[in-house]
N, C-alpha and C. Protein backbone atom coordinates (compact mmCIF):
# COMPACT_ATOMS: atom_id res chain seq x y z
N UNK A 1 -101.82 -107.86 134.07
CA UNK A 1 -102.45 -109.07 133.59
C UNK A 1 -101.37 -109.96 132.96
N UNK A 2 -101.36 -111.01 133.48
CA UNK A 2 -100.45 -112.36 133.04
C UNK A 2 -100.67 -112.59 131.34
N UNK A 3 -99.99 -113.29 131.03
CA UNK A 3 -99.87 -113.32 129.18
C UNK A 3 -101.11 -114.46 129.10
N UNK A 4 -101.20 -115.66 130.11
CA UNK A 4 -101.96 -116.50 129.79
C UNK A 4 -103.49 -116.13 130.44
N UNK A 5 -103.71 -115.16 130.95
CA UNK A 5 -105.09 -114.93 131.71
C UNK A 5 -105.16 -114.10 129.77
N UNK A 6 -104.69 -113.05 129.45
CA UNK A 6 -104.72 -112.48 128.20
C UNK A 6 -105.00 -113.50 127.22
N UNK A 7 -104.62 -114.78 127.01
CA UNK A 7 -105.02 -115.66 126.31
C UNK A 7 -105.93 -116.32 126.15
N UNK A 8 -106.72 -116.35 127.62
CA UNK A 8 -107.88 -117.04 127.62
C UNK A 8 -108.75 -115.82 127.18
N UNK A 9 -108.54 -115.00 127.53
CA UNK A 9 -109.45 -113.48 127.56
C UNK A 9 -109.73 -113.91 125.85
N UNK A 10 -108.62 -113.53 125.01
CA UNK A 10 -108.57 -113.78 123.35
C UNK A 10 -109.57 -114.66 123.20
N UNK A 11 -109.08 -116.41 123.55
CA UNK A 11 -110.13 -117.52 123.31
C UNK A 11 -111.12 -117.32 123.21
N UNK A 12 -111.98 -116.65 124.35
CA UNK A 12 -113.15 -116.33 125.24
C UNK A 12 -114.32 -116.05 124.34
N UNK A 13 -113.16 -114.88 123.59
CA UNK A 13 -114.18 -114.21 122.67
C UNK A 13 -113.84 -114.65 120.88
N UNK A 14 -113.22 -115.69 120.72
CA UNK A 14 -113.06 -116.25 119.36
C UNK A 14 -114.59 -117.84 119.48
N UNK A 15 -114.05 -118.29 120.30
CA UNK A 15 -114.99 -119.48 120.33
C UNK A 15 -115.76 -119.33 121.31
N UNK A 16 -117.36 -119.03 121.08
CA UNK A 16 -118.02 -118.32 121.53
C UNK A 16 -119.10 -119.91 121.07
N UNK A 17 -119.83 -120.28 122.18
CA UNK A 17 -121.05 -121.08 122.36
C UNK A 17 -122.24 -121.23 120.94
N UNK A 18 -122.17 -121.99 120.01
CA UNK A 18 -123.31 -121.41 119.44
C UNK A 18 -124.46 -122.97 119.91
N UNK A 19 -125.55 -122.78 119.90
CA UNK A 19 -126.75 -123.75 120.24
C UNK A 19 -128.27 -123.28 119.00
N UNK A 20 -128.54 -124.56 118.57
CA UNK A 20 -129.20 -124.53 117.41
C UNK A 20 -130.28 -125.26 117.97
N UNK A 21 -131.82 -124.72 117.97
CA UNK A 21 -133.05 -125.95 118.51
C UNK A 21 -134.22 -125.94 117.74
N UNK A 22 -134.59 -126.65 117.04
CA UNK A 22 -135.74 -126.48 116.23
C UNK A 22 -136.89 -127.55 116.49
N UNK A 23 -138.10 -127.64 116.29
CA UNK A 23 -139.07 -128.71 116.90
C UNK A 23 -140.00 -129.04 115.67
N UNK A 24 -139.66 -129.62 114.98
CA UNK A 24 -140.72 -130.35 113.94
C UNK A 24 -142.03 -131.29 114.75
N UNK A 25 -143.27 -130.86 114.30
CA UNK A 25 -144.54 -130.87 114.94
C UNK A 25 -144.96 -132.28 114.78
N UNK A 26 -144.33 -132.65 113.38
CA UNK A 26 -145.21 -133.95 112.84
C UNK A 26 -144.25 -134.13 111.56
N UNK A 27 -144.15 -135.05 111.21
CA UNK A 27 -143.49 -135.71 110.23
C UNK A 27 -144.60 -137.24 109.69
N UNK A 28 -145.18 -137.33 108.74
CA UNK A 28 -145.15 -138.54 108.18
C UNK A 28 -144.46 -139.48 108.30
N UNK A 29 -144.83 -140.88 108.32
CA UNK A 29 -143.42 -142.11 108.23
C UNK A 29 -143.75 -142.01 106.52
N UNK A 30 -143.15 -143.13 106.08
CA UNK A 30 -142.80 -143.42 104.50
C UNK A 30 -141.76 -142.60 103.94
N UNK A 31 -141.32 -141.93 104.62
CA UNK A 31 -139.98 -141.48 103.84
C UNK A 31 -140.35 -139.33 103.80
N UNK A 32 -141.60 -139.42 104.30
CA UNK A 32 -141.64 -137.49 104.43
C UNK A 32 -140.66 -136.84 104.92
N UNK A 33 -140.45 -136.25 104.33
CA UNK A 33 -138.82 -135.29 104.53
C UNK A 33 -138.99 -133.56 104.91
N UNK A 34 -138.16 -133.23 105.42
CA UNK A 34 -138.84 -131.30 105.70
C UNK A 34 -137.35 -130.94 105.66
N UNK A 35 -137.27 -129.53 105.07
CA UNK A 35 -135.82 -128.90 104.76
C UNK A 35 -136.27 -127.64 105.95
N UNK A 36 -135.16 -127.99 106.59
CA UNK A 36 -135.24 -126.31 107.16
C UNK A 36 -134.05 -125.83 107.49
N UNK A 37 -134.21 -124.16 107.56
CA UNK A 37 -133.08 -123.40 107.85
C UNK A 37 -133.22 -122.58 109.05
N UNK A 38 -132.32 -122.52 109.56
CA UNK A 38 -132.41 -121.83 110.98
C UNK A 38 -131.42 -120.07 111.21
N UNK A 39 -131.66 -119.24 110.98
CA UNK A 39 -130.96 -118.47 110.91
C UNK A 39 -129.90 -118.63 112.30
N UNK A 40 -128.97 -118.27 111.87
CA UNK A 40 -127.56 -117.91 113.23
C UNK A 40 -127.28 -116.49 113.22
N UNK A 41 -126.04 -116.36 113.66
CA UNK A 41 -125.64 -114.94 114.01
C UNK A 41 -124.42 -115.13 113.13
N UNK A 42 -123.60 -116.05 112.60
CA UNK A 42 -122.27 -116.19 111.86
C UNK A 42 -122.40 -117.11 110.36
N UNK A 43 -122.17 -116.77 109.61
CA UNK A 43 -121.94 -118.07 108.60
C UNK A 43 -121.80 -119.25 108.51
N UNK A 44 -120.78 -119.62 109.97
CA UNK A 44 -120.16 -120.47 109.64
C UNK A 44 -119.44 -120.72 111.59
N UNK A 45 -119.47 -122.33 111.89
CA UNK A 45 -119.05 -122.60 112.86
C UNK A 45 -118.62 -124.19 112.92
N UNK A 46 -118.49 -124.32 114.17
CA UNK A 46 -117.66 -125.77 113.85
C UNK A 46 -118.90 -126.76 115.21
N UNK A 47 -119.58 -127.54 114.13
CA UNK A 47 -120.64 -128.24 115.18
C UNK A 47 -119.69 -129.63 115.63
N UNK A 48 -120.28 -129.17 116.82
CA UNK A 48 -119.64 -130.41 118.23
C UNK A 48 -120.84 -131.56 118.38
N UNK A 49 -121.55 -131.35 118.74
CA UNK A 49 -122.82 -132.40 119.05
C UNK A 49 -124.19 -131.98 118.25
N UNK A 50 -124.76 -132.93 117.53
CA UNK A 50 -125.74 -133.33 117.28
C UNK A 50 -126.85 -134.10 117.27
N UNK A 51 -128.25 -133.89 117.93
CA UNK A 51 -129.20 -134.76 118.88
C UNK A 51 -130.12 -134.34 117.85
N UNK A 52 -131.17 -135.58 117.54
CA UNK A 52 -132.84 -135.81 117.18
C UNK A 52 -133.34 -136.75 118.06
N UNK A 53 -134.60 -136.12 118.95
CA UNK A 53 -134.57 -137.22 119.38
C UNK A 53 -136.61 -136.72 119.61
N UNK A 54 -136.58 -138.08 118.80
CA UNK A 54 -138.55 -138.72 117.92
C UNK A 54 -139.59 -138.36 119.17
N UNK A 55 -140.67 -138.07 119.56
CA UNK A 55 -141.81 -137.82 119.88
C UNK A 55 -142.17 -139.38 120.20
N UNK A 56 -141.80 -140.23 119.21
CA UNK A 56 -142.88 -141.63 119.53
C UNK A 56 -141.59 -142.25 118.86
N UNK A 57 -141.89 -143.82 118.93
CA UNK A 57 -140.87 -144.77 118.68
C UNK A 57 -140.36 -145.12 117.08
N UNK A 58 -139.61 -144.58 116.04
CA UNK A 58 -139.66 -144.36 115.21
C UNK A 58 -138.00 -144.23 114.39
N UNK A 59 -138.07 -144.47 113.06
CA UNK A 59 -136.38 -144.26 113.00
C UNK A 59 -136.15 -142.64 112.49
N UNK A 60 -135.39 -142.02 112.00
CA UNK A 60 -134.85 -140.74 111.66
C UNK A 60 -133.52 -140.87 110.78
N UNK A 61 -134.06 -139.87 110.17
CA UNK A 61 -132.25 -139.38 109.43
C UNK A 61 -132.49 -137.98 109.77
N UNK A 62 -131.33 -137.45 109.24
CA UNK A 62 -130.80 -136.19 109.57
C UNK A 62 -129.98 -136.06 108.78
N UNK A 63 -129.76 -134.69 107.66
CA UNK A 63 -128.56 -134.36 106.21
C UNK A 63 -128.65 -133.15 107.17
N UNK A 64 -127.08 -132.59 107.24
CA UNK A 64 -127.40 -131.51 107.22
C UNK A 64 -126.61 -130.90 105.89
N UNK A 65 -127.13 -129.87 105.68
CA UNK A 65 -126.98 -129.47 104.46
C UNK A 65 -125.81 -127.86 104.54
N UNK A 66 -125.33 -127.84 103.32
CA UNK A 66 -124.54 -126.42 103.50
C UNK A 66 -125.39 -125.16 102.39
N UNK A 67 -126.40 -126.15 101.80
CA UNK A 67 -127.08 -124.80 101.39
C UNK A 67 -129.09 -124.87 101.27
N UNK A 68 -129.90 -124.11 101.43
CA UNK A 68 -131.14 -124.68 101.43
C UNK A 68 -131.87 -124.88 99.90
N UNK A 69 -131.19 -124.81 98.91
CA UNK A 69 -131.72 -125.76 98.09
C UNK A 69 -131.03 -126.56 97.43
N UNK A 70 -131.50 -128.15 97.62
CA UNK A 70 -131.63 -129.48 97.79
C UNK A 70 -130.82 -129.81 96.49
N UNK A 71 -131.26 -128.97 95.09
CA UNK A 71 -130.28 -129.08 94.19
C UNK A 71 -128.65 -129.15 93.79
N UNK A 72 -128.49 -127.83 94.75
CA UNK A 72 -127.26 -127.35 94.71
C UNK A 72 -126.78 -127.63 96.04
N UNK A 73 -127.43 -128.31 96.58
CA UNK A 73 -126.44 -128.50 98.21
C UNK A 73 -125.67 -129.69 98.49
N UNK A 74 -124.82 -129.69 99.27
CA UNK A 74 -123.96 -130.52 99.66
C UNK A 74 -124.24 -131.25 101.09
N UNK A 75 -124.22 -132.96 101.04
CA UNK A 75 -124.61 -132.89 102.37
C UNK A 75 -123.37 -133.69 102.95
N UNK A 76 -123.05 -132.70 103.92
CA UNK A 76 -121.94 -132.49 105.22
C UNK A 76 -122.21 -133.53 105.94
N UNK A 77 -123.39 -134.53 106.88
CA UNK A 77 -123.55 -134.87 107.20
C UNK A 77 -124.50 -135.44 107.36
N UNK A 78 -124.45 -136.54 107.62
CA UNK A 78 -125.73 -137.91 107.26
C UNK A 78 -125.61 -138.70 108.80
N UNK A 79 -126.80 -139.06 108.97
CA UNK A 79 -127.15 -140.13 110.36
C UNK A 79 -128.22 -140.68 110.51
N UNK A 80 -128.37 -141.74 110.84
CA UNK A 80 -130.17 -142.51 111.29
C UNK A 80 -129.99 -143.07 112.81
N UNK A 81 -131.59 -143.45 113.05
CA UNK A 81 -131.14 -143.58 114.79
C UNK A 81 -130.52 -144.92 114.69
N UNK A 82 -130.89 -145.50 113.63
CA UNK A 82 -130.30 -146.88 113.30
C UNK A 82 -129.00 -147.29 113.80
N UNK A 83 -128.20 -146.45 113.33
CA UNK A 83 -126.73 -146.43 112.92
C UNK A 83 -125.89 -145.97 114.34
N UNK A 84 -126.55 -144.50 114.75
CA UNK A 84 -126.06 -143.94 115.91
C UNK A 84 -126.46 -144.26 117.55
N UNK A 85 -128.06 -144.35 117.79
CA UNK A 85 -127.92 -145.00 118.93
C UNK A 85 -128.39 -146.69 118.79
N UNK A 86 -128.87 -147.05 118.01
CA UNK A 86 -129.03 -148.31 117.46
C UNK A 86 -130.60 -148.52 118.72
N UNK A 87 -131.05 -147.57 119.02
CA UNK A 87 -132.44 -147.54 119.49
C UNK A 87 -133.02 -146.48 119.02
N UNK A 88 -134.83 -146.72 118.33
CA UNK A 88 -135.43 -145.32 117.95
C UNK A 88 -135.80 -144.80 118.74
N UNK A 89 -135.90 -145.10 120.21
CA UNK A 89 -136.93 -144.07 121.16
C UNK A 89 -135.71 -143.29 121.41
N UNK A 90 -134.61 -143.49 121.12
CA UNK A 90 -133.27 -142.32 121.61
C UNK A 90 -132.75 -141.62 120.52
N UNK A 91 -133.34 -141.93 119.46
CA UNK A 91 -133.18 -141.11 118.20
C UNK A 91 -131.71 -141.24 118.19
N UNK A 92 -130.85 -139.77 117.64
CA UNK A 92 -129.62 -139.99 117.05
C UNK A 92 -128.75 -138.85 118.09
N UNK A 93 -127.59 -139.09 118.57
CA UNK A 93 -126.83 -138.34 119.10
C UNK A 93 -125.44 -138.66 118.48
N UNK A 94 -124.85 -137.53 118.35
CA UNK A 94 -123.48 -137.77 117.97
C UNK A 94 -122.64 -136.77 118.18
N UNK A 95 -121.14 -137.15 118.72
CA UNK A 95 -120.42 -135.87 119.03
C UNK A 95 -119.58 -136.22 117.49
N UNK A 96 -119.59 -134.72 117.20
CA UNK A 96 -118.66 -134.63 115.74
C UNK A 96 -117.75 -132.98 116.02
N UNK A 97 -116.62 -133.12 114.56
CA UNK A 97 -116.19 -131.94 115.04
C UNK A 97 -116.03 -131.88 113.36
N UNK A 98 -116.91 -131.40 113.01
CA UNK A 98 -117.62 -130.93 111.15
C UNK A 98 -117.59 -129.51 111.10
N UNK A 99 -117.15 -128.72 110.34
CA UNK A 99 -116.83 -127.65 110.27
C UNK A 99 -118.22 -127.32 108.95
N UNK A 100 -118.98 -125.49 109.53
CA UNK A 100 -120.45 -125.70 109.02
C UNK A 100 -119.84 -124.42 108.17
N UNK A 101 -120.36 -123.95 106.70
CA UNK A 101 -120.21 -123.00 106.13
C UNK A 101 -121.14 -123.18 105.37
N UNK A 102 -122.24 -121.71 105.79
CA UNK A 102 -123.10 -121.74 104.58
C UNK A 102 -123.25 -121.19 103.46
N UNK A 103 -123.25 -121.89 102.33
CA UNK A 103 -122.86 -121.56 101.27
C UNK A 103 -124.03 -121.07 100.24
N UNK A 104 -124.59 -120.57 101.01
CA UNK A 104 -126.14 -119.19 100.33
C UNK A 104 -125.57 -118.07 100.82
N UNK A 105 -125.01 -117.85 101.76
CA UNK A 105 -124.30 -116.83 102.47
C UNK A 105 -125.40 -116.23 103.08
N UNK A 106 -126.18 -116.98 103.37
CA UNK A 106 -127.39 -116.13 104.57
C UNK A 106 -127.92 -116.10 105.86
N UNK A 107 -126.07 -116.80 106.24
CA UNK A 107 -126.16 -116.93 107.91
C UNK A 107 -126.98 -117.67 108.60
N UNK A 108 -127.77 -119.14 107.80
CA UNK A 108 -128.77 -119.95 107.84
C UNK A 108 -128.32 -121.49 108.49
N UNK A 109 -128.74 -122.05 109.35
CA UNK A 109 -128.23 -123.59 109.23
C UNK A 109 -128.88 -124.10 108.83
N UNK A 110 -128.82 -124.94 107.78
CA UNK A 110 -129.78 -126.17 106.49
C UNK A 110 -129.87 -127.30 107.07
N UNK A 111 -130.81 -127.81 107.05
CA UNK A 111 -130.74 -129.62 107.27
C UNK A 111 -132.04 -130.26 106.99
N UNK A 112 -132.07 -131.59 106.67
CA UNK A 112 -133.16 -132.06 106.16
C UNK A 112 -133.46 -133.41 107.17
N UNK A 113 -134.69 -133.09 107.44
CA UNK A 113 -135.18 -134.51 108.42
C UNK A 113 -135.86 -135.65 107.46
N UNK A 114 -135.86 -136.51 108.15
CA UNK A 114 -136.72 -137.49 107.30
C UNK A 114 -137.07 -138.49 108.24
N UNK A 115 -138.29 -139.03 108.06
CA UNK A 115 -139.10 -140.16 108.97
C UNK A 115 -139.44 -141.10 108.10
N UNK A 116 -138.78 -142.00 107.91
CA UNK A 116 -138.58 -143.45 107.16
C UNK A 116 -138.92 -144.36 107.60
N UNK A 117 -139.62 -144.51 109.26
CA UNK A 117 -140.47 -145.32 109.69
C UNK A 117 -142.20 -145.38 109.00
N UNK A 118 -142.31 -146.09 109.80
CA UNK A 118 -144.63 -146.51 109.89
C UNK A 118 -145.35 -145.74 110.51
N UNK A 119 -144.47 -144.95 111.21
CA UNK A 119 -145.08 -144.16 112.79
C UNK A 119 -144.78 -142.55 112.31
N UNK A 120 -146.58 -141.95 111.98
CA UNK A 120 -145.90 -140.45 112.06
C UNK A 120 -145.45 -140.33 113.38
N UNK A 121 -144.52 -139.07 113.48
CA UNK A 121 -143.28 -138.35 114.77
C UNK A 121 -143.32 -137.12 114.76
N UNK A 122 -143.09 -136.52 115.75
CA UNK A 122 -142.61 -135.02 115.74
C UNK A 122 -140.95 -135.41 115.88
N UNK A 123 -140.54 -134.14 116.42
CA UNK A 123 -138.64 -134.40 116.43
C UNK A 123 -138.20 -133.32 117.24
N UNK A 124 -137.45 -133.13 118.20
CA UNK A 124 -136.33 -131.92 118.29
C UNK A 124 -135.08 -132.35 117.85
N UNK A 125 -134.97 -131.36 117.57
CA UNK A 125 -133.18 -131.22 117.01
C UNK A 125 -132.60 -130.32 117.79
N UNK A 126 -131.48 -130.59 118.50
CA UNK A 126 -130.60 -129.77 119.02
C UNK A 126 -129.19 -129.94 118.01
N UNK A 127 -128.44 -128.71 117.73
CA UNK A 127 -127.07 -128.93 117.09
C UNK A 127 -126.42 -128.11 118.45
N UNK A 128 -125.19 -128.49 118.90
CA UNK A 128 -124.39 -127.11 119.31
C UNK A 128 -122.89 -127.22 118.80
N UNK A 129 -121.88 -126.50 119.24
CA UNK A 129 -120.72 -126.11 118.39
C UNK A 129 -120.29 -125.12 118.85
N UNK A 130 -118.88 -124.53 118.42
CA UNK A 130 -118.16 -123.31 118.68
C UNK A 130 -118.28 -122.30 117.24
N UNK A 131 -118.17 -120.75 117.63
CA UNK A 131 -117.80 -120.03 116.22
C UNK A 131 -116.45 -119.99 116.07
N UNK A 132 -116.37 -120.04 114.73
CA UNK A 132 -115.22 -120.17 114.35
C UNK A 132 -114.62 -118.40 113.28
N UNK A 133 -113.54 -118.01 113.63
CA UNK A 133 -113.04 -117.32 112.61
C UNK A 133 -113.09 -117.41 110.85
């Protein structure tokens, strides 16, 4: 075996696929917010792309958070569809390269939605990303 087939072999198994999908049913507009955590398999990874995208025509944010309570957490990342696709029926997509560590240590991904439109919504959220060492 060549040194660089051995290298990819290494890679292969360091940065390993992770994919995050959660489906909020209903959200209120006026500003109703929902915290959720998603268990993973690692602590901690490095998210590449992040998608919400609304049920009905509506705006969104998205925190994601590094720990699930709201007190003590830090938020890593902030977005509205406003800002990112500058249309609500496409909600929010964004490629980022944010490095995720959760800091409950319970192998959880945190994030908080919010529907700040007139229009209750449902939502999917997709995150994906690599694990990281």
């Amino acid at each position: 075996m060549n040194k660089t087939w051995r290298i990819m072999q290494e890679l292969k198994d360091v940065y390993k696929q992770v994919e995050l999908f959660h489906t909020v049913e209903e959200l209120n507009g006026g500003g109703e917010s929902l915290i959720v955590s998603i268990s993973m398999k690692t602590p901690r990874f490095l998210i590449k792309t992040v998608r919400v995208i609304p049920a009905k025509e509506t705006n969104v944010e998205l925190h994601i958070l590094d720990s699930a309570d709201k007190t003590k957490a830090q938020i890593l990342y902030f977005n509205t569809a406003e800002f990112s696709t500058g249309n609500f029926i496409d909600g929010i997509y964004d490629n980022v390269d944010l490095p995720y560590d959760d800091k409950d240590g319970t192998s959880h991904f945190h994030f908080e939605i919010i529907n700040p439109g007139s229009v209750p919504s449902g939502f999917v959220i997709e995150v994906t990303g690599l694990t990281v060492r």
